[in-house]
PDB file of N, CA and C in Angstrom:
ATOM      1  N   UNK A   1       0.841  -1.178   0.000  1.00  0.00           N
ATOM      2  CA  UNK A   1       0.000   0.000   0.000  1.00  0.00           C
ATOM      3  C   UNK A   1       0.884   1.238   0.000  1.00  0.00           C
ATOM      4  N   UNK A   2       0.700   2.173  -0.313  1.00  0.00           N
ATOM      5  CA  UNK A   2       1.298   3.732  -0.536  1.00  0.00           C
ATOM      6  C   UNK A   2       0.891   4.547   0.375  1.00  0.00           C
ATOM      7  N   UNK A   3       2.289   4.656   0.836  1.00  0.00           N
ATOM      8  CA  UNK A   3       1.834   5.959   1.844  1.00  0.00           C
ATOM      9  C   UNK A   3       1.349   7.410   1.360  1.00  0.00           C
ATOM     10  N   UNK A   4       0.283   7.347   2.383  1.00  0.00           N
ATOM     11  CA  UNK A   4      -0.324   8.878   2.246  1.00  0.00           C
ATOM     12  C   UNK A   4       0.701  10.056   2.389  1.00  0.00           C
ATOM     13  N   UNK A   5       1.035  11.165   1.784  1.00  0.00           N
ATOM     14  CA  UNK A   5       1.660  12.038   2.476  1.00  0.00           C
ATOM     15  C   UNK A   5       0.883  13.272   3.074  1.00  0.00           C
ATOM     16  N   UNK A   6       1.994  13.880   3.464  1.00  0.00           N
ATOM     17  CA  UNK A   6       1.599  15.140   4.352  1.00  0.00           C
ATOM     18  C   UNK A   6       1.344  16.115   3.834  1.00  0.00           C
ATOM     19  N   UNK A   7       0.591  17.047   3.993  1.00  0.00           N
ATOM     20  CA  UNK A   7      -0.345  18.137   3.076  1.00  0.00           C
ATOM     21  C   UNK A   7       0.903  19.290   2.609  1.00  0.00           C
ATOM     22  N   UNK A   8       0.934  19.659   1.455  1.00  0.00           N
ATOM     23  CA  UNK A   8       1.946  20.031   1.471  1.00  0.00           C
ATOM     24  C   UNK A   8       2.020  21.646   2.103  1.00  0.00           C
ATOM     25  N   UNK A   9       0.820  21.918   2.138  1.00  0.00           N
ATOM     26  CA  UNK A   9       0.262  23.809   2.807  1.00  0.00           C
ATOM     27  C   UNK A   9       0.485  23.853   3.828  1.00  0.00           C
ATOM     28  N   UNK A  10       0.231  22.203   4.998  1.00  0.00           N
ATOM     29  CA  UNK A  10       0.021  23.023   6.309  1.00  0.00           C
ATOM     30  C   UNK A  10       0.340  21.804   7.228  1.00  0.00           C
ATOM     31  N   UNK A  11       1.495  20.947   6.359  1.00  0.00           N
ATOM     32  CA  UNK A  11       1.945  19.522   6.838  1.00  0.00           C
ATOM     33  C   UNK A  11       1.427  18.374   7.752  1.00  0.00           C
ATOM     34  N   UNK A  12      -0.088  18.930   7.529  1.00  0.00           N
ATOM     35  CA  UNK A  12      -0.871  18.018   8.365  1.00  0.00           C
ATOM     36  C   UNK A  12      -0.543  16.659   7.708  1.00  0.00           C
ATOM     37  N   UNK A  13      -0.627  15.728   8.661  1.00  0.00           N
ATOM     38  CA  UNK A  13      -0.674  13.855   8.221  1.00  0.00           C
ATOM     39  C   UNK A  13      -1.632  13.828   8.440  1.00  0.00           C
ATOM     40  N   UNK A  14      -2.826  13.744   8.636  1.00  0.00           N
ATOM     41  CA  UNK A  14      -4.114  13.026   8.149  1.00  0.00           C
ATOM     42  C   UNK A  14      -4.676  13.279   7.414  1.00  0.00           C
ATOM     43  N   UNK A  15      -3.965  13.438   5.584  1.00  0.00           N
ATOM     44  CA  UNK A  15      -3.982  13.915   4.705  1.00  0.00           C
ATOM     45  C   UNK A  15      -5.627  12.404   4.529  1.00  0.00           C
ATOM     46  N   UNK A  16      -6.084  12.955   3.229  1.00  0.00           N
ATOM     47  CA  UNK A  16      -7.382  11.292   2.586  1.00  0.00           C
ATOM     48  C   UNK A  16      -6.668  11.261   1.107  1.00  0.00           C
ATOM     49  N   UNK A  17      -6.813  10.219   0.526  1.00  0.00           N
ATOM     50  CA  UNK A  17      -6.740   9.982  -0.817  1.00  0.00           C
ATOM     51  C   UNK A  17      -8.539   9.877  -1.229  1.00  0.00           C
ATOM     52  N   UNK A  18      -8.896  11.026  -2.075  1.00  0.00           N
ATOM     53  CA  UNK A  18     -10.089  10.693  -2.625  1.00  0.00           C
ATOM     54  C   UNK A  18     -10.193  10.347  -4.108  1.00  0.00           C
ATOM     55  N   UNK A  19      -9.285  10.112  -4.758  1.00  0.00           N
ATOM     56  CA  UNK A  19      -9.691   9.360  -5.720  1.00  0.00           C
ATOM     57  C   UNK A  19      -8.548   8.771  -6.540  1.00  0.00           C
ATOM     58  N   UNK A  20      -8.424   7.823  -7.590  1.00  0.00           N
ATOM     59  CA  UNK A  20      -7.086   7.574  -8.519  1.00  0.00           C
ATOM     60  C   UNK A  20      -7.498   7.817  -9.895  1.00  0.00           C
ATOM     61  N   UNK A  21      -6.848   7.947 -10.542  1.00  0.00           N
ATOM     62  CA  UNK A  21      -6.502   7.832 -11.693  1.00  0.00           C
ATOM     63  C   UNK A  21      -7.077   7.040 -12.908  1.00  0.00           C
ATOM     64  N   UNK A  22      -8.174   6.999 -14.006  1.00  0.00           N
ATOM     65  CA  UNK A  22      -9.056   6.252 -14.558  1.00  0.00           C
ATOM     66  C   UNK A  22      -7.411   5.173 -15.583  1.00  0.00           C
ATOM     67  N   UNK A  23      -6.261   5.783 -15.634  1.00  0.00           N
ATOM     68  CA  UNK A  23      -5.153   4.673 -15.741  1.00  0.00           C
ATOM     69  C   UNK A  23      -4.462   4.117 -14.253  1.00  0.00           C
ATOM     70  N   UNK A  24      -4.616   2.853 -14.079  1.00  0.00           N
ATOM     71  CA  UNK A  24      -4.240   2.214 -12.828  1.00  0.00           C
ATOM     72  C   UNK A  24      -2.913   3.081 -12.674  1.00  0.00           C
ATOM     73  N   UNK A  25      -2.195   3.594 -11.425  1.00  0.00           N
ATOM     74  CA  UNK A  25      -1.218   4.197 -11.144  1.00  0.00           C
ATOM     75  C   UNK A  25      -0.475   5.006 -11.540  1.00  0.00           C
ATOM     76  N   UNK A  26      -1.746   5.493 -12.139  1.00  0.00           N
ATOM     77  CA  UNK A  26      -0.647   6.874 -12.912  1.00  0.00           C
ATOM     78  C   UNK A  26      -0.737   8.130 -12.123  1.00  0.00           C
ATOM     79  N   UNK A  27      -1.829   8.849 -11.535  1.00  0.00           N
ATOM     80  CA  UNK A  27      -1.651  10.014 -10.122  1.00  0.00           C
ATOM     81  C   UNK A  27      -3.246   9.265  -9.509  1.00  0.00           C
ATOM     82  N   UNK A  28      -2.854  10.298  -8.162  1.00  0.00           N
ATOM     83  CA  UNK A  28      -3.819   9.747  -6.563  1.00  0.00           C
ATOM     84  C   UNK A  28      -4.178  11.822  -6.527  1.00  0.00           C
ATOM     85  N   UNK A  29      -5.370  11.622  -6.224  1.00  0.00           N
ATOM     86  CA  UNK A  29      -5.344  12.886  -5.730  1.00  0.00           C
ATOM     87  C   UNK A  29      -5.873  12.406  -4.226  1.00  0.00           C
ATOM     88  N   UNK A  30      -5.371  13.948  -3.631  1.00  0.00           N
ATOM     89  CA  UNK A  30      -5.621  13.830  -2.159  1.00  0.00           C
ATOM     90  C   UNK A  30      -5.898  15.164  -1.640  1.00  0.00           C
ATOM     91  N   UNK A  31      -6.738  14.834  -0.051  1.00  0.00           N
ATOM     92  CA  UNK A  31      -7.183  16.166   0.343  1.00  0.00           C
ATOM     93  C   UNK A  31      -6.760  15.962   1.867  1.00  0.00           C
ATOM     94  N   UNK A  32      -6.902  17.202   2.448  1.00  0.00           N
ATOM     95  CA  UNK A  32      -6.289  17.668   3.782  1.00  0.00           C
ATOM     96  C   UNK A  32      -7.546  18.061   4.061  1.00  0.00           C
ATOM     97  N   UNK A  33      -8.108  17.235   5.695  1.00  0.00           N
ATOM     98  CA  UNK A  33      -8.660  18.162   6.011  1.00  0.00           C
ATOM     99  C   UNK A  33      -9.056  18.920   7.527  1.00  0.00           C
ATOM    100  N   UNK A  34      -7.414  19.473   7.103  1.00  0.00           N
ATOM    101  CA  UNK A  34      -6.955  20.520   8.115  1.00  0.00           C
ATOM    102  C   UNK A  34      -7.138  21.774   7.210  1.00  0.00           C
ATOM    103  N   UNK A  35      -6.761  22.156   6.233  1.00  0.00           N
ATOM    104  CA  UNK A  35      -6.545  23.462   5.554  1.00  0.00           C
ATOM    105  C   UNK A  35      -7.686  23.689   4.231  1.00  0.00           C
ATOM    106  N   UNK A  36      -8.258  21.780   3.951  1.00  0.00           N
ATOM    107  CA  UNK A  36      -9.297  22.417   2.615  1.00  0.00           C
ATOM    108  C   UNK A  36      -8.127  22.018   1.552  1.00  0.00           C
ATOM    109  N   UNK A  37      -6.579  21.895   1.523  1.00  0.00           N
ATOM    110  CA  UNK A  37      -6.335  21.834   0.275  1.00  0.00           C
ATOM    111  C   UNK A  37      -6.504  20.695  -0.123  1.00  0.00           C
ATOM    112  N   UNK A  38      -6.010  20.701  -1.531  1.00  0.00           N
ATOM    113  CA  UNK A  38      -6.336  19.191  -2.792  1.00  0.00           C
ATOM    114  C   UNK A  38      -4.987  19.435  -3.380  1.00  0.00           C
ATOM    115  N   UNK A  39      -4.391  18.343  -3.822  1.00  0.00           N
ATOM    116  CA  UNK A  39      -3.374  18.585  -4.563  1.00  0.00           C
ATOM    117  C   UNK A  39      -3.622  16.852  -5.430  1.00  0.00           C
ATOM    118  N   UNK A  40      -2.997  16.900  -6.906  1.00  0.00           N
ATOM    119  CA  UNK A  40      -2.276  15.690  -7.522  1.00  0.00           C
ATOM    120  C   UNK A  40      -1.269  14.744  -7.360  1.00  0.00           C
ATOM    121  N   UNK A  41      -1.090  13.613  -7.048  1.00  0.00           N
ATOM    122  CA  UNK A  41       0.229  13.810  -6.593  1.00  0.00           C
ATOM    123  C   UNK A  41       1.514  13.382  -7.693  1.00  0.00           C
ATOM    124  N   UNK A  42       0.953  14.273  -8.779  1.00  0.00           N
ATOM    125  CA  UNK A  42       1.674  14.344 -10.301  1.00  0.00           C
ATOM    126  C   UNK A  42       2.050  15.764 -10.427  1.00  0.00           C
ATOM    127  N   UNK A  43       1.380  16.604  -9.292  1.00  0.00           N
ATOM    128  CA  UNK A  43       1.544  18.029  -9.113  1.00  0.00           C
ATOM    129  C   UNK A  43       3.249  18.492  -9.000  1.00  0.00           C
ATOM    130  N   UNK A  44       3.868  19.879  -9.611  1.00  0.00           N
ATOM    131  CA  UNK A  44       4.971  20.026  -8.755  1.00  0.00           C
ATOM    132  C   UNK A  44       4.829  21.008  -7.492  1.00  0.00           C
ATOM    133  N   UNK A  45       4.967  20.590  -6.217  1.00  0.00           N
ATOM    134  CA  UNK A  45       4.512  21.171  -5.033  1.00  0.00           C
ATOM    135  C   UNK A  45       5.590  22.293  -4.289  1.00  0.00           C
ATOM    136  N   UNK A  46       6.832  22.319  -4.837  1.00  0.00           N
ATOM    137  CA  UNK A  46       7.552  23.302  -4.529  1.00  0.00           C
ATOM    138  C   UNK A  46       7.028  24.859  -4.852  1.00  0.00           C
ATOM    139  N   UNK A  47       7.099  25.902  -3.775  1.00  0.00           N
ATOM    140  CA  UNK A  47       6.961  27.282  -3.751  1.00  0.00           C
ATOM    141  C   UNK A  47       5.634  27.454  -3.447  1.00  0.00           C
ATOM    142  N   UNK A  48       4.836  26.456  -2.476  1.00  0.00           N
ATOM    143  CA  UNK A  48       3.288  26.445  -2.318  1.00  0.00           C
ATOM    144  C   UNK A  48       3.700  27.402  -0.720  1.00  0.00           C
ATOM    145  N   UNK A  49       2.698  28.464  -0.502  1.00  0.00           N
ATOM    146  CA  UNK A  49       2.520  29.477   0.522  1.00  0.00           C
ATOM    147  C   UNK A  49       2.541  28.337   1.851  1.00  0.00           C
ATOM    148  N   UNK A  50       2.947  28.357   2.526  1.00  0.00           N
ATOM    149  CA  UNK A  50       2.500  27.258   4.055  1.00  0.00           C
ATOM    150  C   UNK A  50       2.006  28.265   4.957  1.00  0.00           C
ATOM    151  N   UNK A  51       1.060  27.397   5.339  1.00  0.00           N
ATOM    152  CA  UNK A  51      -0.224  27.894   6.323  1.00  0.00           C
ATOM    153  C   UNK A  51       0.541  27.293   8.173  1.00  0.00           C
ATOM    154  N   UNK A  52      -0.007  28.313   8.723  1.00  0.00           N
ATOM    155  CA  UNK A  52       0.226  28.448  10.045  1.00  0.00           C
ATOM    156  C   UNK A  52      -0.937  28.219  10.593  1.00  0.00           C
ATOM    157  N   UNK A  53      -0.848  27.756  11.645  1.00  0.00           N
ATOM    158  CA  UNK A  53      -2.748  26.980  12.543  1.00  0.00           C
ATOM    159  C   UNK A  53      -2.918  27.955  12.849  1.00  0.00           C
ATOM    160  N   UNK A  54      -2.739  29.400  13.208  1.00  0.00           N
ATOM    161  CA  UNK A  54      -3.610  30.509  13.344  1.00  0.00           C
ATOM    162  C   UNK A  54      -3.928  30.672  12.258  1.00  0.00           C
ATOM    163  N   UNK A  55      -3.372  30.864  11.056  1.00  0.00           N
ATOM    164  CA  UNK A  55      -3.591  31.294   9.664  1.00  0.00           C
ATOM    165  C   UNK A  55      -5.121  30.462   9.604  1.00  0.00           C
ATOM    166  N   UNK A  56      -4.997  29.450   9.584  1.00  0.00           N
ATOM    167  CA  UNK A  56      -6.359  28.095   9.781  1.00  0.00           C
ATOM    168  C   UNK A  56      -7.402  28.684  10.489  1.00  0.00           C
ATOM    169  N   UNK A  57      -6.899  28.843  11.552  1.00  0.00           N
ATOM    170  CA  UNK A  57      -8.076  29.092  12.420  1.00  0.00           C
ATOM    171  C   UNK A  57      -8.857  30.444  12.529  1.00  0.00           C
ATOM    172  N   UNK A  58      -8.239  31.595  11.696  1.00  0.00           N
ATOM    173  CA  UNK A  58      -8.885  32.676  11.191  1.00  0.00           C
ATOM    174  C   UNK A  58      -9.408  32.249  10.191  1.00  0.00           C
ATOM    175  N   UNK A  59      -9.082  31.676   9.168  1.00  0.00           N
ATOM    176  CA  UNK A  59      -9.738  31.598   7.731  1.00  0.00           C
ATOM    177  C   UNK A  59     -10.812  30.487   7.769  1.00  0.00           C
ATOM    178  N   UNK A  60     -11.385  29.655   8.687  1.00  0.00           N
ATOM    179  CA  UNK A  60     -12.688  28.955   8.810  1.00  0.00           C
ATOM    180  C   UNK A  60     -12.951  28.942  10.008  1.00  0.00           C
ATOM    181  N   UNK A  61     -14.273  29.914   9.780  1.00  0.00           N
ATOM    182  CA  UNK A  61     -14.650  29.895  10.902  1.00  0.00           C
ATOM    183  C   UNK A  61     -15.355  29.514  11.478  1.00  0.00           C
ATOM    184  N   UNK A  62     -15.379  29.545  12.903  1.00  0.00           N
ATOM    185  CA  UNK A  62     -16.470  28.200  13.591  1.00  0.00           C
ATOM    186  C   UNK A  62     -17.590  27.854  13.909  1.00  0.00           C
ATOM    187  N   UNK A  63     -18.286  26.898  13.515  1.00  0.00           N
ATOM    188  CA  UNK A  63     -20.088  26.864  13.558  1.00  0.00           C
ATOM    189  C   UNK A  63     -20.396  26.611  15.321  1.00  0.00           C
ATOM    190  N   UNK A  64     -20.861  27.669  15.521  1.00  0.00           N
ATOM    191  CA  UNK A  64     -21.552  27.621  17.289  1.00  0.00           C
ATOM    192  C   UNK A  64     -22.803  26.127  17.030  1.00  0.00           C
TER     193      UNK A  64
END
């Protein structure tokens, strides 16, 4: 099995894989959901902004 990785915005590990590729192993996309992002993992992920857990925790805000 393939490890999941870590989000690349906000290095959370309990990244999900929601879906593959309609060619067996060719990209996995995956979502974080600490920050909301999605990435490919055919993507190139270098120079992506990284999020800070305040940054997070201002930008969704919380249902009473």
């Amino acid at each position: 099995m393939a490890t999941i990785p870590t989000c690349p915005r906000c290095d959370a590990d309990q990244t999900l894989k929601v879906a593959d590729s309609p060619v067996k192993g060719k990209w996995e996309v995956y979502r974080c959901p600490k920050c909301n992002y999605v990435w490919r993992s055919t993507e190139k992920l270098e120079g992506i902004t990284k999020l800070e857990r305040r940054m997070i925790d201002e930008a969704i805000p919380t249902v009473p």
